[in-house]
C-alpha atoms as a PDB file:
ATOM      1  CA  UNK A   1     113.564 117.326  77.857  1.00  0.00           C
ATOM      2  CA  UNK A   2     111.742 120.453  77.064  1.00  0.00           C
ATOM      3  CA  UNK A   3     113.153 123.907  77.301  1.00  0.00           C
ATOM      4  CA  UNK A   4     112.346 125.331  80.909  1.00  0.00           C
ATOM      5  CA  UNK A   5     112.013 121.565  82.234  1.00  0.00           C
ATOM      6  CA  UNK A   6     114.396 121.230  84.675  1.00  0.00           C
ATOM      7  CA  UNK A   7     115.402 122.372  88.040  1.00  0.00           C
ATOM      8  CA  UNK A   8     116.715 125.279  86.662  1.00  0.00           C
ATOM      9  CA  UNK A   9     112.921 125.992  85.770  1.00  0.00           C
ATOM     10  CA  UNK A  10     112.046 125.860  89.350  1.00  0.00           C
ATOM     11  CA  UNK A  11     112.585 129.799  89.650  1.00  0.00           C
ATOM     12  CA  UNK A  12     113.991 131.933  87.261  1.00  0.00           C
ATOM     13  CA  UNK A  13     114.938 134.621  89.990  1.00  0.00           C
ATOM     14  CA  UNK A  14     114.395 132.999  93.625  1.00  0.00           C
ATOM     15  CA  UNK A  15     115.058 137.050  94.723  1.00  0.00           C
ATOM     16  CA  UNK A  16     112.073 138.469  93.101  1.00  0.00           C
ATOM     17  CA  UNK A  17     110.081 134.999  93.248  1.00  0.00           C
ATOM     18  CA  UNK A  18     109.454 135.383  89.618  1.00  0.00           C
ATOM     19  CA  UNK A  19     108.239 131.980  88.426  1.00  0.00           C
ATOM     20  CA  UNK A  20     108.339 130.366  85.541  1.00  0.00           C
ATOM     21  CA  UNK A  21     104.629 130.194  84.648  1.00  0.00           C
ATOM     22  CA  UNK A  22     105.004 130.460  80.910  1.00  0.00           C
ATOM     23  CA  UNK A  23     108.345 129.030  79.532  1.00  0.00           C
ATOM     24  CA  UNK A  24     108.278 126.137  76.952  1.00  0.00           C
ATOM     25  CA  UNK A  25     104.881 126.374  75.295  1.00  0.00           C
ATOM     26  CA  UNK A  26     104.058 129.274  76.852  1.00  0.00           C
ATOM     27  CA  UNK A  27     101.406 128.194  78.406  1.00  0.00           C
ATOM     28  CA  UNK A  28     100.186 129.070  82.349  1.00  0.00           C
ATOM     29  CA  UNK A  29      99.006 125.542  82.554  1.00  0.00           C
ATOM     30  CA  UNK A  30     102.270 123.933  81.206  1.00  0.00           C
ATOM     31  CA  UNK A  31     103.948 125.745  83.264  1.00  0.00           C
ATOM     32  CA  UNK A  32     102.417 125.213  86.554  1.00  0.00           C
ATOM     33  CA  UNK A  33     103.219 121.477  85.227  1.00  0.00           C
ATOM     34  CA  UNK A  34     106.795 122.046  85.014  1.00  0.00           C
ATOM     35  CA  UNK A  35     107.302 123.862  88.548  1.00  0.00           C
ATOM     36  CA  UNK A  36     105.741 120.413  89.948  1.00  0.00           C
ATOM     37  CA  UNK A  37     107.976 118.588  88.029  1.00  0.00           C
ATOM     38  CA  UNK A  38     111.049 120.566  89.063  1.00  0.00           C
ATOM     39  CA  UNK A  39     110.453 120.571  92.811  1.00  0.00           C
ATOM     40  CA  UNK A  40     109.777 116.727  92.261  1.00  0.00           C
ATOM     41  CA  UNK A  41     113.263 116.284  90.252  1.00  0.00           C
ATOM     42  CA  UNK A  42     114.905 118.828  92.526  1.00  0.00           C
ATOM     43  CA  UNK A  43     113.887 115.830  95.743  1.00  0.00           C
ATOM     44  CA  UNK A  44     115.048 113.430  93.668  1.00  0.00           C
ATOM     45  CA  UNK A  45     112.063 112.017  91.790  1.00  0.00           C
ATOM     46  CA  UNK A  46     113.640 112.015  88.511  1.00  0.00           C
ATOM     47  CA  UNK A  47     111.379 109.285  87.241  1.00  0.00           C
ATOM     48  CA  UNK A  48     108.529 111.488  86.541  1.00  0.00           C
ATOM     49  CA  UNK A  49     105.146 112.092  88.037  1.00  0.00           C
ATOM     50  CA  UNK A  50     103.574 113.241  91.074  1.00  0.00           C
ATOM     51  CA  UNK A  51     103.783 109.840  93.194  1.00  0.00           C
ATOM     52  CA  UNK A  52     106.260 108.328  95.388  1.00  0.00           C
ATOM     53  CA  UNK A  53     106.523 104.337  95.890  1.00  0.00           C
ATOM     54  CA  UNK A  54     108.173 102.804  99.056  1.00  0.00           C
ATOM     55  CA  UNK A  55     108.725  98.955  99.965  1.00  0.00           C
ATOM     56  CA  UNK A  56     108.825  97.848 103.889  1.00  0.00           C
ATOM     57  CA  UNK A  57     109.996  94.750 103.997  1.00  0.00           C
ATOM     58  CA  UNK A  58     109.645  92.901 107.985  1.00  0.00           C
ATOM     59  CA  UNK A  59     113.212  91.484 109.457  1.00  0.00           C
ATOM     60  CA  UNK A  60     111.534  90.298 112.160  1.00  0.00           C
ATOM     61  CA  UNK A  61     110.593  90.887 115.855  1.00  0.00           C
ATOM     62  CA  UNK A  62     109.657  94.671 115.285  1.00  0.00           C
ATOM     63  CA  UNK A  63     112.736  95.376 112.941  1.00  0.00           C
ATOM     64  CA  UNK A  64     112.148  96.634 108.658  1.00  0.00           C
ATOM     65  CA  UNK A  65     113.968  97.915 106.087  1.00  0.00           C
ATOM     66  CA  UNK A  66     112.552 100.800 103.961  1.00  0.00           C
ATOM     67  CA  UNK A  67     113.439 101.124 100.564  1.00  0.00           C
ATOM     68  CA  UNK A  68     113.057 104.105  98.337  1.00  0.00           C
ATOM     69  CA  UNK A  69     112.457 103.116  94.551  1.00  0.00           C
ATOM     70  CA  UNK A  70     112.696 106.252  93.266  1.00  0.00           C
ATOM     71  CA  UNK A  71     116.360 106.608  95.109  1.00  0.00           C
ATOM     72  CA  UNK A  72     117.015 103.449  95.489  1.00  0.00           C
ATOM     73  CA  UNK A  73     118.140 104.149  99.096  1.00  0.00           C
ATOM     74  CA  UNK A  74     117.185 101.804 102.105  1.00  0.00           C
ATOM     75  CA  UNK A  75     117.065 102.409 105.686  1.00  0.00           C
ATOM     76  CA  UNK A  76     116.561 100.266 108.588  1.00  0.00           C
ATOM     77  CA  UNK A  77     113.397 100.653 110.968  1.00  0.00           C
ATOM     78  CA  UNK A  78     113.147  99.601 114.390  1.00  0.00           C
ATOM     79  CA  UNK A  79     111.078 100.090 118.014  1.00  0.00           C
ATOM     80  CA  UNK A  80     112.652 100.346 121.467  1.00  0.00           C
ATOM     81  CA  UNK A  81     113.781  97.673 123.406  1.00  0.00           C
ATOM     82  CA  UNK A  82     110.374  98.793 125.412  1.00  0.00           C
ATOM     83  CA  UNK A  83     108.214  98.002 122.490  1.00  0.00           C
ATOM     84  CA  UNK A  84     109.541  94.677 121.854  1.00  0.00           C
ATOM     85  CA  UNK A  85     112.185  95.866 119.216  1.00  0.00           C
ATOM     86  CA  UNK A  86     116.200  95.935 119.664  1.00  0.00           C
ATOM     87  CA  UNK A  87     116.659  99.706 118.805  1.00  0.00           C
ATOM     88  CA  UNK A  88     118.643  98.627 115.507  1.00  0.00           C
ATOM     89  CA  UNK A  89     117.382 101.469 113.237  1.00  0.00           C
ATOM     90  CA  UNK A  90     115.552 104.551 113.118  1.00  0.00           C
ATOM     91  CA  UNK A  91     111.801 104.821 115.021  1.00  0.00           C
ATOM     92  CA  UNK A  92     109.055 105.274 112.335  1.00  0.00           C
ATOM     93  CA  UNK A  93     108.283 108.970 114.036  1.00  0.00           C
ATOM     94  CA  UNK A  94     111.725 109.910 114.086  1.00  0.00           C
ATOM     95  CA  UNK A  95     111.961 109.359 110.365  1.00  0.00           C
ATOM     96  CA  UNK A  96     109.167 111.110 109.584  1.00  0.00           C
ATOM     97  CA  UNK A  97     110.879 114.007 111.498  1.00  0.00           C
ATOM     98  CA  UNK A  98     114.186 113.532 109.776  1.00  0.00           C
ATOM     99  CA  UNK A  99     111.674 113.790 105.930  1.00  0.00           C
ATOM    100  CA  UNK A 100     110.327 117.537 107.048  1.00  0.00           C
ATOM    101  CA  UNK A 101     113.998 118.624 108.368  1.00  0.00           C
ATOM    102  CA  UNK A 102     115.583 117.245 104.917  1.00  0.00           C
ATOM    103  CA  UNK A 103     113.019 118.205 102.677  1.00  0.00           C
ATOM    104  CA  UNK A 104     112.526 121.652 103.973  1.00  0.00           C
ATOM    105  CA  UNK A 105     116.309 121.896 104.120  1.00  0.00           C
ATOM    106  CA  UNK A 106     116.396 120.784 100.690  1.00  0.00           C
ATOM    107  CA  UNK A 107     114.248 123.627  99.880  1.00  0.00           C
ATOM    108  CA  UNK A 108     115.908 126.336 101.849  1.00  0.00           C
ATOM    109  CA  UNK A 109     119.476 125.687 100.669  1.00  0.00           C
ATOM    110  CA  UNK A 110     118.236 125.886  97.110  1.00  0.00           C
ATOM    111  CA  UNK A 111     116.200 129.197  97.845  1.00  0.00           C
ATOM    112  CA  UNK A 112     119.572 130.361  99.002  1.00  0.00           C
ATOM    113  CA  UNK A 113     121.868 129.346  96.210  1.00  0.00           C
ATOM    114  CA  UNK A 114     119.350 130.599  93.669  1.00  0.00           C
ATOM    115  CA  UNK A 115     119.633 133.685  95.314  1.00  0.00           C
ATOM    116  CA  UNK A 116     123.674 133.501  95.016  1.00  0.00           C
ATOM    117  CA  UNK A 117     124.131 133.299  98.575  1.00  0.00           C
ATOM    118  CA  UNK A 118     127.471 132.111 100.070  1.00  0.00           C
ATOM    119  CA  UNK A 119     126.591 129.655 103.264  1.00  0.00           C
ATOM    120  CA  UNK A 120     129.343 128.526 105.550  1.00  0.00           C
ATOM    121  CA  UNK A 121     126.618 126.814 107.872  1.00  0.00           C
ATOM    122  CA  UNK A 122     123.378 125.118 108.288  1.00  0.00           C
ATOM    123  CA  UNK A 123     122.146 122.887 110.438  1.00  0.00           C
ATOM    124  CA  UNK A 124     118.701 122.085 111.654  1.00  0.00           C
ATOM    125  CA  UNK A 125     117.165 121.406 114.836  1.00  0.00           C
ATOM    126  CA  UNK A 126     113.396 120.333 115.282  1.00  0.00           C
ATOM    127  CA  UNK A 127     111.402 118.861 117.863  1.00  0.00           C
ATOM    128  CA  UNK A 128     107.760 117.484 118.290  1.00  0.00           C
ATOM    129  CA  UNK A 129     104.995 117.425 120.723  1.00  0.00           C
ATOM    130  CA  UNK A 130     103.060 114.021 120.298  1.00  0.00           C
ATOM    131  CA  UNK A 131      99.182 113.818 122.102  1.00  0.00           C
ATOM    132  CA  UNK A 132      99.184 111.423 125.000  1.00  0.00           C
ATOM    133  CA  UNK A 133      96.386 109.469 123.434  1.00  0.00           C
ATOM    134  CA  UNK A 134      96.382 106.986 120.233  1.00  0.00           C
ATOM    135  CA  UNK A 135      97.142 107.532 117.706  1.00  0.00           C
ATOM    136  CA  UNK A 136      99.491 110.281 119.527  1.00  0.00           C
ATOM    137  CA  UNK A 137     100.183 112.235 116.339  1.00  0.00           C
ATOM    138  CA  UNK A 138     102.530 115.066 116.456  1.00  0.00           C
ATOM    139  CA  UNK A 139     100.818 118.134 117.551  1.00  0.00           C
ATOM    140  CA  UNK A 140     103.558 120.661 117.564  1.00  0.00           C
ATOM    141  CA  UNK A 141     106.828 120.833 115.688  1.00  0.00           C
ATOM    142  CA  UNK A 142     109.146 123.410 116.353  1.00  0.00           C
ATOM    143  CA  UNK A 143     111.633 123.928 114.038  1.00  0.00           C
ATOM    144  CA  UNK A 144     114.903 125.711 114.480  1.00  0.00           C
ATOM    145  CA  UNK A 145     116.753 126.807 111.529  1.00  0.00           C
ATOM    146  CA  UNK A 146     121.342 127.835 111.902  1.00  0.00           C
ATOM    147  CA  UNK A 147     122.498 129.638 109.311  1.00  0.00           C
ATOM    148  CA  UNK A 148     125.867 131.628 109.036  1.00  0.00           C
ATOM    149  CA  UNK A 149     127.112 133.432 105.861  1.00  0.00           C
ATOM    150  CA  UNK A 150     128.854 136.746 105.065  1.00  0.00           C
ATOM    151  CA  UNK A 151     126.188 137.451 102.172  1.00  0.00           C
ATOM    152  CA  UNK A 152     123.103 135.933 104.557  1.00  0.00           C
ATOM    153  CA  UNK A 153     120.867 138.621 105.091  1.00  0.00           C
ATOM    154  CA  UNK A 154     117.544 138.333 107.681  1.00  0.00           C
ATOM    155  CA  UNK A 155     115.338 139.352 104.658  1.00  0.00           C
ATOM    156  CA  UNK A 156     116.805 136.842 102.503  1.00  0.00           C
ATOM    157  CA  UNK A 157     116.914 134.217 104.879  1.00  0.00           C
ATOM    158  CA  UNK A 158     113.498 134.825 106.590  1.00  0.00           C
ATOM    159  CA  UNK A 159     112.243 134.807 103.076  1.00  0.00           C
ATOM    160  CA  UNK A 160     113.442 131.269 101.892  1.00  0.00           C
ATOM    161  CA  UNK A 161     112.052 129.778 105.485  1.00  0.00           C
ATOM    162  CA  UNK A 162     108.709 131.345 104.312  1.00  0.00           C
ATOM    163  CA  UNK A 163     108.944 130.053 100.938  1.00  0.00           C
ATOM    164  CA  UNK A 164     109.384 126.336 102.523  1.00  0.00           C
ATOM    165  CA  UNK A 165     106.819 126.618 105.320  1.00  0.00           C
ATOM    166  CA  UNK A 166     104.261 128.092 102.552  1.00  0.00           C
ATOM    167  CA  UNK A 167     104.378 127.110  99.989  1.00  0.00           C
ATOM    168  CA  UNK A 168     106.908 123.967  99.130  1.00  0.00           C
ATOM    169  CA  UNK A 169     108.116 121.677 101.602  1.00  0.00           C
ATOM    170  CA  UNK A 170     105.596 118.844 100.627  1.00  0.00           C
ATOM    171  CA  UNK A 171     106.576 116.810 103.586  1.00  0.00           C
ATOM    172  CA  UNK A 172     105.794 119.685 106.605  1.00  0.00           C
ATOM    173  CA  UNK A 173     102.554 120.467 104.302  1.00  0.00           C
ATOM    174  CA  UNK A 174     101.530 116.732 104.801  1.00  0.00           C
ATOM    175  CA  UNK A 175     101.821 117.181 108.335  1.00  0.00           C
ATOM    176  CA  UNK A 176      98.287 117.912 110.927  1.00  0.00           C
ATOM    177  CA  UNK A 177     100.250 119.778 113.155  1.00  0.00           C
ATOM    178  CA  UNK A 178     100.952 123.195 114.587  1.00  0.00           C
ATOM    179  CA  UNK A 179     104.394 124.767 113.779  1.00  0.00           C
ATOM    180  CA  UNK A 180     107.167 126.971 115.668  1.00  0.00           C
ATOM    181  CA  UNK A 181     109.498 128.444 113.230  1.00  0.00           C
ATOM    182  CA  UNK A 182     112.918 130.130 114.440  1.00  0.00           C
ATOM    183  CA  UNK A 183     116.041 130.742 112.403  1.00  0.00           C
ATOM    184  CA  UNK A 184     119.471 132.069 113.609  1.00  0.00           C
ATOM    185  CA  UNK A 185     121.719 133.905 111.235  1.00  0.00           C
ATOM    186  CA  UNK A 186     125.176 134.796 112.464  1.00  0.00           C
ATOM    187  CA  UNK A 187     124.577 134.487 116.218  1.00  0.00           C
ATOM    188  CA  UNK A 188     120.884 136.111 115.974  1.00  0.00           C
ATOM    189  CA  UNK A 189     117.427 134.404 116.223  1.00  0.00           C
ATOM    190  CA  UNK A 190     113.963 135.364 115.086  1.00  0.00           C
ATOM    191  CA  UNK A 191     111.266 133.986 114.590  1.00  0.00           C
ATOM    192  CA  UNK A 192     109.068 133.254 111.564  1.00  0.00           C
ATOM    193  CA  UNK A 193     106.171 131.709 112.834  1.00  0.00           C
ATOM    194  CA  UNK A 194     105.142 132.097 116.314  1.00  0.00           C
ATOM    195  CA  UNK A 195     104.037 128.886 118.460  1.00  0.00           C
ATOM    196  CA  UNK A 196     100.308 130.142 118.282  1.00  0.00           C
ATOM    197  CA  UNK A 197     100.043 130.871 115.001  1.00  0.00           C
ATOM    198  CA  UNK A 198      97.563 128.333 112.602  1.00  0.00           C
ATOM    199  CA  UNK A 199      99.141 124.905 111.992  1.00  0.00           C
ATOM    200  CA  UNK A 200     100.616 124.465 107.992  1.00  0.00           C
ATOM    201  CA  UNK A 201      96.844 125.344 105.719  1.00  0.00           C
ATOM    202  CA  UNK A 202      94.808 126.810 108.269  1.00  0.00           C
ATOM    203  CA  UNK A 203      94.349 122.887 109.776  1.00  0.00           C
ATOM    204  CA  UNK A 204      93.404 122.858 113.553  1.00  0.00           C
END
């Protein structure tokens, strides 16, 4: 491994946001390359690249099981009785749910630590809006953030939730849909992103 290429490398100072654009070679473009490859290792892809590879394999009636090969981690999909399925494992849109609340967790926590901020709590609460009509994508997600600490700060806090909704949580990124984002620190709640405010990237 190269100096600087590591999750350490991710951000030098997560307080002052001052990345690390220039460390190994010292070049802007190496470095851009080693901030992707740090938020990839930081998720887990310690294998390298850009790309993720999953294999669904069918149980039958409606029922698969998902496994990651970069974690090596399986999990067990299933539809609603209603659908023709016995409820035996997560729904597909449930899951993808579950991938923006852990990734942008993921990202939030580390913000935070990086920082060196004490946190006694977090926990996560999000819910989605799906169109009536096929494909019935999600069209809102609102996203509710707890958070108690005796060094948590609003600032602080407020700016690691930005961080995640801007700029690195690839899974909310990946997502066409407008976004509510509230956090509550120590009893309090405020919100980051209003419910009529542009979806993630300007998308409609």
């Amino acid at each position: 491994m190269r100096q600087g290429e590591g999750p350490a490398c991710f951000l030098e100072d997560a307080e002052s946001e001052v990345m690390c654009l220039s460390c190994g070679s010292g070049s802007p473009e190496y470095g851009i390359i080693l901030i992707k490859k740090a938020q990839s290792f930081l998720r887990g892809d310690t294998k390298g690249g850009f790309g993720l590879r999953v294999d669904v394999k069918w149980l039958g009636k409606r029922a698969f099981e998902a496994l990651g090969q970069t974690s090596g981690h399986t999990v067990r999909i299933d539809a609603a009785e209603s659908a023709g399925g016995e409820g035996s494992g997560v729904r597909p849109m449930e899951m993808l749910l579950m991938g923006v609340g852990g990734c942008t967790g993921i990202d939030i926590a580390m913000i935070l630590e990086k920082m060196r901020l004490h946190i006694d709590r977090f926990e996560m609460t999000l819910n989605a809006e799906r169109a009536e009509k096929h494909p019935q994508r999600f069209t809102k997600i609102t996203v509710d953030y707890v958070l108690d600490g005796p060094d948590l700060t609003h600032e602080k806090v407020k700016r690691a939730v930005e961080l995640s909704y801007h700029t690195y949580c690839s899974a909310l990124n990946s997502l066409n849909a407008d976004f509510e984002i509230r956090y509550t620190l120590n009893g309090e709640t405020r919100t980051v992103v209003p419910a009529s405010a542009e979806s993630v990237g300007g998308r409609a």
